[in-house]
Structures are given as structure tokens and as C-alpha cells.
PDB file of N, CA and C in Angstrom:
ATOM      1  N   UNK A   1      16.625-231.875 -34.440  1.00  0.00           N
ATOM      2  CA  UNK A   1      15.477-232.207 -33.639  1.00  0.00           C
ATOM      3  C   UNK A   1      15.417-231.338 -32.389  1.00  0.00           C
ATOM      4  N   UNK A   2      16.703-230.791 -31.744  1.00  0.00           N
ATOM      5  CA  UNK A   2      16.743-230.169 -30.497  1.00  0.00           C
ATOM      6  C   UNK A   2      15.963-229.145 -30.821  1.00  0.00           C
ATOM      7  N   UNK A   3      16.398-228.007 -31.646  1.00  0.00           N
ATOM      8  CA  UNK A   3      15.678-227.143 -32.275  1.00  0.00           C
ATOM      9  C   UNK A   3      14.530-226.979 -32.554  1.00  0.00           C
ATOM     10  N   UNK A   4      13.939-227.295 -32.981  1.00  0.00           N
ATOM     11  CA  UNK A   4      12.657-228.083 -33.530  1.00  0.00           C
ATOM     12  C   UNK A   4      11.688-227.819 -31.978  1.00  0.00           C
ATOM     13  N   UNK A   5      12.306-229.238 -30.798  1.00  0.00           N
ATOM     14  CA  UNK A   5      11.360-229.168 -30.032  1.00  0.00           C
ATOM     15  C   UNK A   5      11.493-227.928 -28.867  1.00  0.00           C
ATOM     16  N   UNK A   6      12.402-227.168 -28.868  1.00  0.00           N
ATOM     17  CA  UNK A   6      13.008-226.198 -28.212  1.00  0.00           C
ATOM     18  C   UNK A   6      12.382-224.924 -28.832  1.00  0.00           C
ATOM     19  N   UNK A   7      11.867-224.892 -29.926  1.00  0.00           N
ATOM     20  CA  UNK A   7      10.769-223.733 -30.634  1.00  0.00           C
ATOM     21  C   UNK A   7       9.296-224.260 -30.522  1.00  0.00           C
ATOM     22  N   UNK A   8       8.946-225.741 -30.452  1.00  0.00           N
ATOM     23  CA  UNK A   8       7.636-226.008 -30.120  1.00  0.00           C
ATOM     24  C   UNK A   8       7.397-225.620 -28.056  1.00  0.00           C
ATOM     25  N   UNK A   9       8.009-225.527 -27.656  1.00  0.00           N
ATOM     26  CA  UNK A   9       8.014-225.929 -26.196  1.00  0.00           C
ATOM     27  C   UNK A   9       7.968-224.747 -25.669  1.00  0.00           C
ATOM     28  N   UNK A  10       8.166-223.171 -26.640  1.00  0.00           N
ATOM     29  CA  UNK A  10       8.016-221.528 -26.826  1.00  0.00           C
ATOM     30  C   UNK A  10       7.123-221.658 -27.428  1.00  0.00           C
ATOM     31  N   UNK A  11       6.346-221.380 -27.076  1.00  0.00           N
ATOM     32  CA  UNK A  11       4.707-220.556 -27.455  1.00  0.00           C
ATOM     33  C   UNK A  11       4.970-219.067 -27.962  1.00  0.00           C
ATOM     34  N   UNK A  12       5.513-218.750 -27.013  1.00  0.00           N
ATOM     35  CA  UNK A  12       5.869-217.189 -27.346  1.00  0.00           C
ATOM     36  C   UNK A  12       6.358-216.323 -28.355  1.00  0.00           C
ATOM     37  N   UNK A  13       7.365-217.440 -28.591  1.00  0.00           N
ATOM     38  CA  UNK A  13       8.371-217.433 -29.944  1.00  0.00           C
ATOM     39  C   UNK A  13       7.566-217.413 -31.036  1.00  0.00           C
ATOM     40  N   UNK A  14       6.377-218.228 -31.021  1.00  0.00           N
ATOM     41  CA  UNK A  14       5.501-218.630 -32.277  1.00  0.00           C
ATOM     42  C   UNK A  14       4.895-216.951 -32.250  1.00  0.00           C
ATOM     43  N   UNK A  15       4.078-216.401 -31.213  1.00  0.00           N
ATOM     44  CA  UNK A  15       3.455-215.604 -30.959  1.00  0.00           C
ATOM     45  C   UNK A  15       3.998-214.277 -31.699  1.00  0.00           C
ATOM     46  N   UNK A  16       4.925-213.883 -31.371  1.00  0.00           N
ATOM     47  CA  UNK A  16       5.231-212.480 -31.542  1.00  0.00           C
ATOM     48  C   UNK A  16       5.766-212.654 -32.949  1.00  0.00           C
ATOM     49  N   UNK A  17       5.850-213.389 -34.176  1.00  0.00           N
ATOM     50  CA  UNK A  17       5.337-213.424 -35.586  1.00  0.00           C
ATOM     51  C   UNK A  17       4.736-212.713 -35.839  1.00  0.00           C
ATOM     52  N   UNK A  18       3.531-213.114 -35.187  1.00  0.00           N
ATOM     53  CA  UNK A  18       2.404-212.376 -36.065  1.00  0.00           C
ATOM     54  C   UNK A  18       2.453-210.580 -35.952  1.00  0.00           C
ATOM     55  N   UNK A  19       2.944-210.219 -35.154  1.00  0.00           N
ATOM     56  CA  UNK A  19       2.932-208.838 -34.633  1.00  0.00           C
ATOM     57  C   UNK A  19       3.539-208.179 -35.259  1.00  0.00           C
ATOM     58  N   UNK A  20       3.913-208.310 -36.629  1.00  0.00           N
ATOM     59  CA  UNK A  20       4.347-206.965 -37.201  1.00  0.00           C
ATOM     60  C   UNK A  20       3.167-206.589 -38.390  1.00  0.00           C
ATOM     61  N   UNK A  21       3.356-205.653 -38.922  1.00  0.00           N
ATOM     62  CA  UNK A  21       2.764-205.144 -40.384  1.00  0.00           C
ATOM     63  C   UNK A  21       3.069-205.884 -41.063  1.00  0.00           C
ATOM     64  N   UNK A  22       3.358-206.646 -41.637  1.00  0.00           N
ATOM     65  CA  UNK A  22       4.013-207.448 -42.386  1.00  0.00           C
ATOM     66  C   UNK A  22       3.277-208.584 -42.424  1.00  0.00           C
ATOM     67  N   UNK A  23       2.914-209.531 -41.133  1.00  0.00           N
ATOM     68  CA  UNK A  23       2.520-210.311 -41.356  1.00  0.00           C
ATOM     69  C   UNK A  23       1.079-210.108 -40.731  1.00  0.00           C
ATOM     70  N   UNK A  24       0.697-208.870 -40.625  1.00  0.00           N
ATOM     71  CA  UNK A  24      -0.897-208.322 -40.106  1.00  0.00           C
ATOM     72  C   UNK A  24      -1.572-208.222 -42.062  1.00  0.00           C
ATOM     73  N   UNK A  25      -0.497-207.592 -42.892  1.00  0.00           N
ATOM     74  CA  UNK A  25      -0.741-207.810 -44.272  1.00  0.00           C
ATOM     75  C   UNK A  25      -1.369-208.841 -44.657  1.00  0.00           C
ATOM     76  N   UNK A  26      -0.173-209.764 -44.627  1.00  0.00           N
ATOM     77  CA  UNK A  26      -0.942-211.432 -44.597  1.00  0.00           C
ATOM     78  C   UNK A  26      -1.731-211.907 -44.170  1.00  0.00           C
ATOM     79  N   UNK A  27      -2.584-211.736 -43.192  1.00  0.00           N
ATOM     80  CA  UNK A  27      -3.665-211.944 -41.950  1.00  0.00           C
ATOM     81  C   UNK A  27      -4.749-211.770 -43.185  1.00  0.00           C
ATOM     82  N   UNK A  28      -4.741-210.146 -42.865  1.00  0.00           N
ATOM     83  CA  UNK A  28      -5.783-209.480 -43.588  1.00  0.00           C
ATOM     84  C   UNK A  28      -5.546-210.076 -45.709  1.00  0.00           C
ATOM     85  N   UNK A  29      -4.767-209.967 -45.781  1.00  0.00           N
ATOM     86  CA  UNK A  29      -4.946-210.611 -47.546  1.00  0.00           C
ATOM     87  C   UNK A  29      -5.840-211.982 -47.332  1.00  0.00           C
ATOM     88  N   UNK A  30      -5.320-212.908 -46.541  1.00  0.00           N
ATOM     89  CA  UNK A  30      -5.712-214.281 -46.544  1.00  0.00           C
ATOM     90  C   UNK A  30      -7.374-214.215 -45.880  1.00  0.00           C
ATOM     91  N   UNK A  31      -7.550-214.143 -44.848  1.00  0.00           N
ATOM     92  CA  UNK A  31      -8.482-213.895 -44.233  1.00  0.00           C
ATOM     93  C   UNK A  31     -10.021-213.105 -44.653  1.00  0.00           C
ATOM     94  N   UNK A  32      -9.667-211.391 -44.862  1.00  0.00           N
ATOM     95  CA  UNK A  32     -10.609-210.470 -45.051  1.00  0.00           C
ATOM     96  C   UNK A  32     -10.487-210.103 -46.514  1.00  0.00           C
ATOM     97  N   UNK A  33      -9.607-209.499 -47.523  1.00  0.00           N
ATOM     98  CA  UNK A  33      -9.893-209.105 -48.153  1.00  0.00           C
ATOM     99  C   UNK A  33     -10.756-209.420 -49.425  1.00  0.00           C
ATOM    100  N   UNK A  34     -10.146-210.996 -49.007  1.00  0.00           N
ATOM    101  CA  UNK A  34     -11.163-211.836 -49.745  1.00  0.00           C
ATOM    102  C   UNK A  34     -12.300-211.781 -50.037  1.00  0.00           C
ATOM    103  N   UNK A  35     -12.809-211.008 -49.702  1.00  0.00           N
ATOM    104  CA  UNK A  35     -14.224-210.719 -49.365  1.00  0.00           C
ATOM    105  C   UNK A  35     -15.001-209.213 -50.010  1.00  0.00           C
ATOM    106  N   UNK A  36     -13.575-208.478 -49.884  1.00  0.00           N
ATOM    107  CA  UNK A  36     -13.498-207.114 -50.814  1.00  0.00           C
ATOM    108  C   UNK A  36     -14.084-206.819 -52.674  1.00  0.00           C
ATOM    109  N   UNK A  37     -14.086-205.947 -52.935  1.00  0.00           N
ATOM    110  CA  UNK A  37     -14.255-205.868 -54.160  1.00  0.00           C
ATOM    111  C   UNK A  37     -12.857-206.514 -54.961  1.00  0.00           C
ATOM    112  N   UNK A  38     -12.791-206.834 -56.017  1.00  0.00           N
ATOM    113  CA  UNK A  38     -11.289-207.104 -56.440  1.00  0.00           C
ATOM    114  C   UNK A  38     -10.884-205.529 -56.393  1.00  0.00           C
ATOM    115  N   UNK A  39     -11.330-204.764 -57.100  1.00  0.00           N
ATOM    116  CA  UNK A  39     -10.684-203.386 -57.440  1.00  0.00           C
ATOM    117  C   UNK A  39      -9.787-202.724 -55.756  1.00  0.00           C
ATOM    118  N   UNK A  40     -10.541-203.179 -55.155  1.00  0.00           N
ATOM    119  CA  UNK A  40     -10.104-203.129 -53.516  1.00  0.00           C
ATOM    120  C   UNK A  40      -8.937-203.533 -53.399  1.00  0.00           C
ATOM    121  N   UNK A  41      -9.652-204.874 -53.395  1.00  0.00           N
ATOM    122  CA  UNK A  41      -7.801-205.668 -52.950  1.00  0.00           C
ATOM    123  C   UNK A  41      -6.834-205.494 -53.638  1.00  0.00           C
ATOM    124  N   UNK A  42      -7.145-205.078 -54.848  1.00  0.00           N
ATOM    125  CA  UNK A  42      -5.878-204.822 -55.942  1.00  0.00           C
ATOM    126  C   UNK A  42      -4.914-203.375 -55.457  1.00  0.00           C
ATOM    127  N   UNK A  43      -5.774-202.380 -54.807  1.00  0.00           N
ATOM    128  CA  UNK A  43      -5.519-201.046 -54.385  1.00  0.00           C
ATOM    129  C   UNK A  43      -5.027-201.406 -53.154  1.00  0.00           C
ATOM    130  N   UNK A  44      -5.296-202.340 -52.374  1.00  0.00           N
ATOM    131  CA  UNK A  44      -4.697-202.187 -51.122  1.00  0.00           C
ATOM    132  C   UNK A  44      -3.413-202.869 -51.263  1.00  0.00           C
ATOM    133  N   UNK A  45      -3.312-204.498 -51.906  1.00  0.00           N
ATOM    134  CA  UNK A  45      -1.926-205.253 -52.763  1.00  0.00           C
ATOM    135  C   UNK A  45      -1.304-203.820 -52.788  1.00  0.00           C
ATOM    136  N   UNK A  46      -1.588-202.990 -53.682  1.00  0.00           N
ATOM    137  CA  UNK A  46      -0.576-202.075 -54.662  1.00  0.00           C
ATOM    138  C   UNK A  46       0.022-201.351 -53.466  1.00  0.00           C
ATOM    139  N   UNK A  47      -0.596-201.008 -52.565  1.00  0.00           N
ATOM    140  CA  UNK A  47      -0.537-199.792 -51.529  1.00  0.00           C
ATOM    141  C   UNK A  47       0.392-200.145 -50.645  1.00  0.00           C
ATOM    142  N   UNK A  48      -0.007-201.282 -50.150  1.00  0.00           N
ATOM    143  CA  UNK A  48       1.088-202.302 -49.260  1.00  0.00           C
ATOM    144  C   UNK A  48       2.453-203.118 -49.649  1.00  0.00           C
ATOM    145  N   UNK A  49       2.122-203.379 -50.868  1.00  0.00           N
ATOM    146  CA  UNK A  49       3.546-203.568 -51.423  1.00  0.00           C
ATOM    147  C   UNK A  49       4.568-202.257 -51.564  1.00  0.00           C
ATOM    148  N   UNK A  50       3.846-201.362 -52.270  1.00  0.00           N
ATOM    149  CA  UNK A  50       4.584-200.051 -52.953  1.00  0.00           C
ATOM    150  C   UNK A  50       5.383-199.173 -52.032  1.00  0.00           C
ATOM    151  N   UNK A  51       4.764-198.874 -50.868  1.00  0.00           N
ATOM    152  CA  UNK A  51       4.683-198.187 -50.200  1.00  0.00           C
ATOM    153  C   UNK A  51       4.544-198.146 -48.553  1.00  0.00           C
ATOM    154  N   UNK A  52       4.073-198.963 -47.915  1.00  0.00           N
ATOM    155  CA  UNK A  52       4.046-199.438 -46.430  1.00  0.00           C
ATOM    156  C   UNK A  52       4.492-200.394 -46.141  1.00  0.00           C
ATOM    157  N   UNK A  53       4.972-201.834 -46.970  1.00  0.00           N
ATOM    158  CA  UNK A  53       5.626-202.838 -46.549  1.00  0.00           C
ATOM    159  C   UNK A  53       6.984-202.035 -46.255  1.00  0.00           C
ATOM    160  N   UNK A  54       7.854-201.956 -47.296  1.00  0.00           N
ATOM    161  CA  UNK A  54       9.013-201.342 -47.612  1.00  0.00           C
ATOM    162  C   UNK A  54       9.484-200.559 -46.105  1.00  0.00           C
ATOM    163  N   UNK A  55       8.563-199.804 -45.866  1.00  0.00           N
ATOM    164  CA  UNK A  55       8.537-198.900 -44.846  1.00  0.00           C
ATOM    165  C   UNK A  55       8.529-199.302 -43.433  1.00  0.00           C
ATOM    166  N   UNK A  56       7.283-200.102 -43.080  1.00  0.00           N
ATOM    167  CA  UNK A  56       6.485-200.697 -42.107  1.00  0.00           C
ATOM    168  C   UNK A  56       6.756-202.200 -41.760  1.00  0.00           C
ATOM    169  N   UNK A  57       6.921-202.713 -42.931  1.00  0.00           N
ATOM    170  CA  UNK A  57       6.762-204.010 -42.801  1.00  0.00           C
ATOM    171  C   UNK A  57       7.250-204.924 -41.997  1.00  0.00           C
ATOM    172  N   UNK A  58       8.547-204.349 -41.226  1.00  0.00           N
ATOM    173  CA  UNK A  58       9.324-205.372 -40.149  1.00  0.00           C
ATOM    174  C   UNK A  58       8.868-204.725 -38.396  1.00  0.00           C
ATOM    175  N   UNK A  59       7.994-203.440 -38.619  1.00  0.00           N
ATOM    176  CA  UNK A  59       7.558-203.161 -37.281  1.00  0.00           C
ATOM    177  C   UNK A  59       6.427-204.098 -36.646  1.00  0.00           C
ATOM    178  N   UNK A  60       6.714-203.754 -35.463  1.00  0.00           N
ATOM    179  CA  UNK A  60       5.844-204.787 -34.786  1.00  0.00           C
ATOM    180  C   UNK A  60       4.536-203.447 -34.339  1.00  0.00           C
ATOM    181  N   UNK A  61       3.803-204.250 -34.521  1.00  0.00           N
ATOM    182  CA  UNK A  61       2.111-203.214 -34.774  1.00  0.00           C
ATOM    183  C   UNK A  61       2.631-202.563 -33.205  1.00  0.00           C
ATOM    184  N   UNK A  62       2.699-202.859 -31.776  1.00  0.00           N
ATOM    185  CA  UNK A  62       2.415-202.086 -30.964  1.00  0.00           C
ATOM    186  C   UNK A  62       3.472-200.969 -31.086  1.00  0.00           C
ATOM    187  N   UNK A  63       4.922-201.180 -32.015  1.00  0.00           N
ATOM    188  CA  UNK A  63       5.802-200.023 -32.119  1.00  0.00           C
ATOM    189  C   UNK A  63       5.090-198.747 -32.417  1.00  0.00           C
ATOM    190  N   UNK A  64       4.009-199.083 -33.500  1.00  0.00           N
ATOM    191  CA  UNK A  64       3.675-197.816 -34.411  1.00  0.00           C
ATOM    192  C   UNK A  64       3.329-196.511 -33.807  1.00  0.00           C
ATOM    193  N   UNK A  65       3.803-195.655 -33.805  1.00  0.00           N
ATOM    194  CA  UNK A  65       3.466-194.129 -33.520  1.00  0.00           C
ATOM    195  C   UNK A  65       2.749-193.478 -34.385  1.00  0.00           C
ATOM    196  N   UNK A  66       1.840-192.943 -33.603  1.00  0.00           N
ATOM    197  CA  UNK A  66       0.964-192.290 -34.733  1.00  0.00           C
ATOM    198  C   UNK A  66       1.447-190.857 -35.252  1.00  0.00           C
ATOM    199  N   UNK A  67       2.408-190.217 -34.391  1.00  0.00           N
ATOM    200  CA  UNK A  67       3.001-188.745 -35.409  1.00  0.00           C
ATOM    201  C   UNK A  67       4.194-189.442 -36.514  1.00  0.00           C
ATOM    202  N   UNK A  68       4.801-190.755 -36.183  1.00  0.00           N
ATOM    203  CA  UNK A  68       5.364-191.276 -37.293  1.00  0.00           C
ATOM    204  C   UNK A  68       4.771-191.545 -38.397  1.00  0.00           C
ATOM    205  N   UNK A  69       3.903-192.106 -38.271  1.00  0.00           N
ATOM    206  CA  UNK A  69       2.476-192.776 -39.135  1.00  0.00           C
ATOM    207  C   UNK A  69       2.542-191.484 -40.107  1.00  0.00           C
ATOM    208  N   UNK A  70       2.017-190.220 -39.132  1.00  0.00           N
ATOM    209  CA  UNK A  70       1.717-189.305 -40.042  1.00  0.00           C
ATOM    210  C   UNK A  70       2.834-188.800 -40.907  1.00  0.00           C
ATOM    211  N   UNK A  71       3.773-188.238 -40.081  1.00  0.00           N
ATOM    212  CA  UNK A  71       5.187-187.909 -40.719  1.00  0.00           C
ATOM    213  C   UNK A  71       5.441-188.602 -42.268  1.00  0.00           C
ATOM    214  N   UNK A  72       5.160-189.901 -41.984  1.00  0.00           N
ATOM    215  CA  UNK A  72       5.068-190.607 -43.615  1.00  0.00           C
ATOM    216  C   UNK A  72       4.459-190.316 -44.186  1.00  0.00           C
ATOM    217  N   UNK A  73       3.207-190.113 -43.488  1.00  0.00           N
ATOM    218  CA  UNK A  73       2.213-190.116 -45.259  1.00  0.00           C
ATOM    219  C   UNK A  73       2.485-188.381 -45.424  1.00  0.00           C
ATOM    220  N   UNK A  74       2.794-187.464 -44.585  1.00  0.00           N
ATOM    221  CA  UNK A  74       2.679-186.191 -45.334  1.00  0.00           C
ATOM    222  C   UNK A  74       4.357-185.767 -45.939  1.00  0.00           C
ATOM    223  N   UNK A  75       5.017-186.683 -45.855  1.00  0.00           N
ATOM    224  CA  UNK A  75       6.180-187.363 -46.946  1.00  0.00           C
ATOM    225  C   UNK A  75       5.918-187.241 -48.157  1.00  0.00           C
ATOM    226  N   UNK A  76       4.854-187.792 -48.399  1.00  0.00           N
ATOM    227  CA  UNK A  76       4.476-187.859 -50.160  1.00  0.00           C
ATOM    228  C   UNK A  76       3.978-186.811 -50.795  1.00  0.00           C
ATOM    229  N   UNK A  77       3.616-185.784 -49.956  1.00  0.00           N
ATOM    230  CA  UNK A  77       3.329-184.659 -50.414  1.00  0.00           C
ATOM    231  C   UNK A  77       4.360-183.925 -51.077  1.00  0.00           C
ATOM    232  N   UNK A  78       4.220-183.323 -52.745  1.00  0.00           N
ATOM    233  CA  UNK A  78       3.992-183.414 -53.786  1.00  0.00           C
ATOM    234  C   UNK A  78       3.419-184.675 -54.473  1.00  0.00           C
ATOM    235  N   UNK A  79       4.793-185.260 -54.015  1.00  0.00           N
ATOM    236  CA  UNK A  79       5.075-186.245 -55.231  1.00  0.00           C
ATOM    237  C   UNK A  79       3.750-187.124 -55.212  1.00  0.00           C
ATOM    238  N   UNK A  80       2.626-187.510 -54.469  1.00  0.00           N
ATOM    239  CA  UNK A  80       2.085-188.452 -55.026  1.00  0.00           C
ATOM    240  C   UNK A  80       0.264-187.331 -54.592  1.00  0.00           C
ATOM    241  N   UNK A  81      -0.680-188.281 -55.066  1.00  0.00           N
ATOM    242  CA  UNK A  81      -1.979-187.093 -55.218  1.00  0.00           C
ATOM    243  C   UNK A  81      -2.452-187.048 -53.982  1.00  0.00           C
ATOM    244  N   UNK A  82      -3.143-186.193 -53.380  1.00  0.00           N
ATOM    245  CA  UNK A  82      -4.092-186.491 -51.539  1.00  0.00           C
ATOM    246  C   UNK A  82      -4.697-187.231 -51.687  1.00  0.00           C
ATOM    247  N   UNK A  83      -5.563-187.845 -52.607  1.00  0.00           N
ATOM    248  CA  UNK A  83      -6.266-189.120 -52.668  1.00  0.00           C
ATOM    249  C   UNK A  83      -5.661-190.243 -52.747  1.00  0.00           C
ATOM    250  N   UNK A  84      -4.325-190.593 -53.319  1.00  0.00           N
ATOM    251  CA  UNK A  84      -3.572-191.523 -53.327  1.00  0.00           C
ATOM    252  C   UNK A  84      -2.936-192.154 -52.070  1.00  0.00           C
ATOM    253  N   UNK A  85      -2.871-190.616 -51.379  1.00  0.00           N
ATOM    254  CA  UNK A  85      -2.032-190.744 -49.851  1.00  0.00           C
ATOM    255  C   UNK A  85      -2.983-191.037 -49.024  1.00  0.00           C
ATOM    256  N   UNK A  86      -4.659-190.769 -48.804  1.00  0.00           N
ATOM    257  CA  UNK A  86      -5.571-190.526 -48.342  1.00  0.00           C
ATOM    258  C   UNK A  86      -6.043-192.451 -48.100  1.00  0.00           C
ATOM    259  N   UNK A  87      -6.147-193.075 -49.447  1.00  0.00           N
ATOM    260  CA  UNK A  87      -6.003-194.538 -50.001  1.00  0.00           C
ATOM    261  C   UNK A  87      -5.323-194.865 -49.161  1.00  0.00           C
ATOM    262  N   UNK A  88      -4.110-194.821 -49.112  1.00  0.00           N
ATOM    263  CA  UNK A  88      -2.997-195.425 -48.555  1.00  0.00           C
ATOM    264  C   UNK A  88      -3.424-195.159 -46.695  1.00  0.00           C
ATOM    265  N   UNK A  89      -3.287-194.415 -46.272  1.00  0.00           N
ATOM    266  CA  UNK A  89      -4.271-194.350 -44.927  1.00  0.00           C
ATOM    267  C   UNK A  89      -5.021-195.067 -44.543  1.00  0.00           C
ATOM    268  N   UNK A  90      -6.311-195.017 -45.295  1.00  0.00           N
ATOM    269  CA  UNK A  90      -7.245-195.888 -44.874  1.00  0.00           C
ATOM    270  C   UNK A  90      -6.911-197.193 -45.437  1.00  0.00           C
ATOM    271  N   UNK A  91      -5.980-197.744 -46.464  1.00  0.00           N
ATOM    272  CA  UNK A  91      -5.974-199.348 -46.312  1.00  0.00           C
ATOM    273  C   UNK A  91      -4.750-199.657 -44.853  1.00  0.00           C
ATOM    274  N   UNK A  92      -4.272-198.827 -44.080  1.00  0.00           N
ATOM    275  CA  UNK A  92      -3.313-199.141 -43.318  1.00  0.00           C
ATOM    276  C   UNK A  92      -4.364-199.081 -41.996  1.00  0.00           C
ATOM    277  N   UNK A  93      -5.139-198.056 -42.398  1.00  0.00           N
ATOM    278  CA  UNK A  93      -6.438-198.086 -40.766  1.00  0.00           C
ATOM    279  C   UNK A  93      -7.026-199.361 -40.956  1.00  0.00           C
ATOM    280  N   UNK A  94      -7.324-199.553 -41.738  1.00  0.00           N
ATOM    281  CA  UNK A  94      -8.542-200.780 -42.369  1.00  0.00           C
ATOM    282  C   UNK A  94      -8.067-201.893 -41.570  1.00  0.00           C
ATOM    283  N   UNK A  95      -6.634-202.175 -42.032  1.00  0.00           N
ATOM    284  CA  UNK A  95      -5.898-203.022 -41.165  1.00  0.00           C
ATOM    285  C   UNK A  95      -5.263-203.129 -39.933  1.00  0.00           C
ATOM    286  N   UNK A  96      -5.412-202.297 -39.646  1.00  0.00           N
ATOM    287  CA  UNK A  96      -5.031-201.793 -37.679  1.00  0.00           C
ATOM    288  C   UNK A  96      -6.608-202.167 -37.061  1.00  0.00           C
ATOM    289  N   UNK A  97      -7.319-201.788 -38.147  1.00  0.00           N
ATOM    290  CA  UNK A  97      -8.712-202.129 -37.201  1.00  0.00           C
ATOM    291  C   UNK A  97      -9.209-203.472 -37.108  1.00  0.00           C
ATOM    292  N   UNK A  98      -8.684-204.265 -37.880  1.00  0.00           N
ATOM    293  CA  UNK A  98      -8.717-205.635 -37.934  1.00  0.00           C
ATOM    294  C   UNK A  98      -7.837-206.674 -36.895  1.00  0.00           C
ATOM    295  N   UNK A  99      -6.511-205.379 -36.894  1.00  0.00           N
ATOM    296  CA  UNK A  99      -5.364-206.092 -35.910  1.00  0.00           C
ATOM    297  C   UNK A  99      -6.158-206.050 -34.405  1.00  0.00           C
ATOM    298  N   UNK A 100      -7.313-204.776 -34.074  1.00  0.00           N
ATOM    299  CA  UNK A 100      -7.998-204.632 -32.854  1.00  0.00           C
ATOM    300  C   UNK A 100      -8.814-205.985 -32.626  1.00  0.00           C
ATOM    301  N   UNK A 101      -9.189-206.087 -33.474  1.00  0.00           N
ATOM    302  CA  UNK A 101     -10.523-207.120 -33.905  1.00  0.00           C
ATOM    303  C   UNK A 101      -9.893-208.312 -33.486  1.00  0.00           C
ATOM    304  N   UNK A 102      -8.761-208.561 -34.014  1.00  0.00           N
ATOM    305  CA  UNK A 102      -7.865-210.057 -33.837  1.00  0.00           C
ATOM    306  C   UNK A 102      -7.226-210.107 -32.436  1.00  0.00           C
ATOM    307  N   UNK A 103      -7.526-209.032 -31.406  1.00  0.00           N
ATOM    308  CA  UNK A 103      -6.625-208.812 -30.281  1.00  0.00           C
ATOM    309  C   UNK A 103      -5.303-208.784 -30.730  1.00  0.00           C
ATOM    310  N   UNK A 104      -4.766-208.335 -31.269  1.00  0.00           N
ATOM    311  CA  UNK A 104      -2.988-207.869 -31.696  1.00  0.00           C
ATOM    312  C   UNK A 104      -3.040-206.845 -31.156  1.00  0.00           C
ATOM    313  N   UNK A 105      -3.311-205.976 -31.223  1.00  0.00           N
ATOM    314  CA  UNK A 105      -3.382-204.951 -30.171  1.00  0.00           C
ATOM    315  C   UNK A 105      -4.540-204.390 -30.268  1.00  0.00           C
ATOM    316  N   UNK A 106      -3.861-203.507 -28.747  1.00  0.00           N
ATOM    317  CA  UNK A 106      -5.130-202.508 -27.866  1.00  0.00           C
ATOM    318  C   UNK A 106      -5.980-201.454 -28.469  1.00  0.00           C
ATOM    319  N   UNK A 107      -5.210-201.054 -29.618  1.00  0.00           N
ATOM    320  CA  UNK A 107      -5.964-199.501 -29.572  1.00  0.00           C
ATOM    321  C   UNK A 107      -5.622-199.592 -31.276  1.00  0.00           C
ATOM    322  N   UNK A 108      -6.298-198.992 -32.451  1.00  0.00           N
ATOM    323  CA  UNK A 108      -5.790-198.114 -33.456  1.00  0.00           C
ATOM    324  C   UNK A 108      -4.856-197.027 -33.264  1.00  0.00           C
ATOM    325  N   UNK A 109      -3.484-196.892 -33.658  1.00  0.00           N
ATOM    326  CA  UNK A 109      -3.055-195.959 -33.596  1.00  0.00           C
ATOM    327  C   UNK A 109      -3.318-194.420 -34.732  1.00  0.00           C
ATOM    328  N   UNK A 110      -3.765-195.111 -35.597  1.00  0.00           N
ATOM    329  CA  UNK A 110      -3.740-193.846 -37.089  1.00  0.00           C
ATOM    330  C   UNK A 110      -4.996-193.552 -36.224  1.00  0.00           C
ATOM    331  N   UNK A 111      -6.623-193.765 -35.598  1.00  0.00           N
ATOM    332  CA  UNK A 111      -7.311-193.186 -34.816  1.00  0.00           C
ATOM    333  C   UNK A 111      -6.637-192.121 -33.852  1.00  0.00           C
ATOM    334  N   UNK A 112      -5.617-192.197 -33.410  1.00  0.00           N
ATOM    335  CA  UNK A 112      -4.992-190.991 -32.782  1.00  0.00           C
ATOM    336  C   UNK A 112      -5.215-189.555 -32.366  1.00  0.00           C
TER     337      UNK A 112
END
């Protein structure tokens, strides 16, 4: 019970949850994409699981650097197509611009 009311009585604690990629994913799955084409959400699922959770997923959105950002995606170069990597971009902007929208943070960083 100490516990319990010692995490209700932190606001803060609750707060900074939401602030990573990870659970900005979740935001946006539950929330917006819903709303997407399926073929969408299925591409962005694939994109975010495959490839940016793995990666991203425990940063907290205001960490993100945008020459890191980039550094990754021009990572995949060979191995995966410019449109694939290009995809993968814009479902990670898509969702930074939503994190603006939600006040999570200040600025888009992949806008950079």
C-alpha cells in the first residue's frame, strides 16, 4: 500500500512514461491511426516494430537528435530500398508531429 500511495502522490513519475518512442507508438496506434487506411497502419505496425522500436523505443522523445535520427536511417543503405527507408521516416515524422500536437514536446526533430 506504501508504494502504491507514494507513486499516486508523484504526478511526475506518472508523467515522464509517456515520453519515450515507445510509448508515443502506443499513443499514436490507439488514438490516430485508427483512423488511417489499414494498408497504413499495417506499414507503420511493420516499420515500428521492425525497425525503430528495437532502436528507439526506450528513448525519451526530447533525447532524439536529429543527425542521429539520420545516421540511422542512412544505415540501411544498401540493404533495404530508399522508399522503404523513406516510409520509415515519414511514419517516425508522422509521429513526432503528433507528439507536437499532444505537447510532448517542443519542436519535430526529423524537421531539422
Amino acid at each position: 500500500m506504501f508504494e502504491v500511495n507514494s507513486r499516486n502522490n508523484q504526478p511526475e513519475v506518472m508523467l515522464t512514461v509517456r515520453d519515450t518512442v515507445r510509448t508515443l507508438y502506443e499513443s499514436c496506434r490507439g488514438l490516430t491511426w485508427t483512423h488511417l487506411k489499414n494498408s497504413t497502419q499495417g506499414q507503420y505496425e511493420f516499420l515500428f516494430t521492425s525497425y525503430l522500436l528495437p532502436r528507439w523505443g526506450d528513448t525519451k522523445l526530447k533525447d532524439l537528435k536529429a543527425m542521429e535520427l539520420q545516421e540511422f536511417f542512412n544505415s540501411f543503405h544498401p540493404r533495404l530500398s530508399p522508399k522503404t527507408i523513406r516510409l520509415m521516416h515519414g511514419g517516425l515524422r508522422t509521429a513526432l508531429n503528433q507528439a507536437v500536437v499532444w505537447d510532448l514536446i517542443s519542436r519535430n526533430r526529423l524537421l531539422e
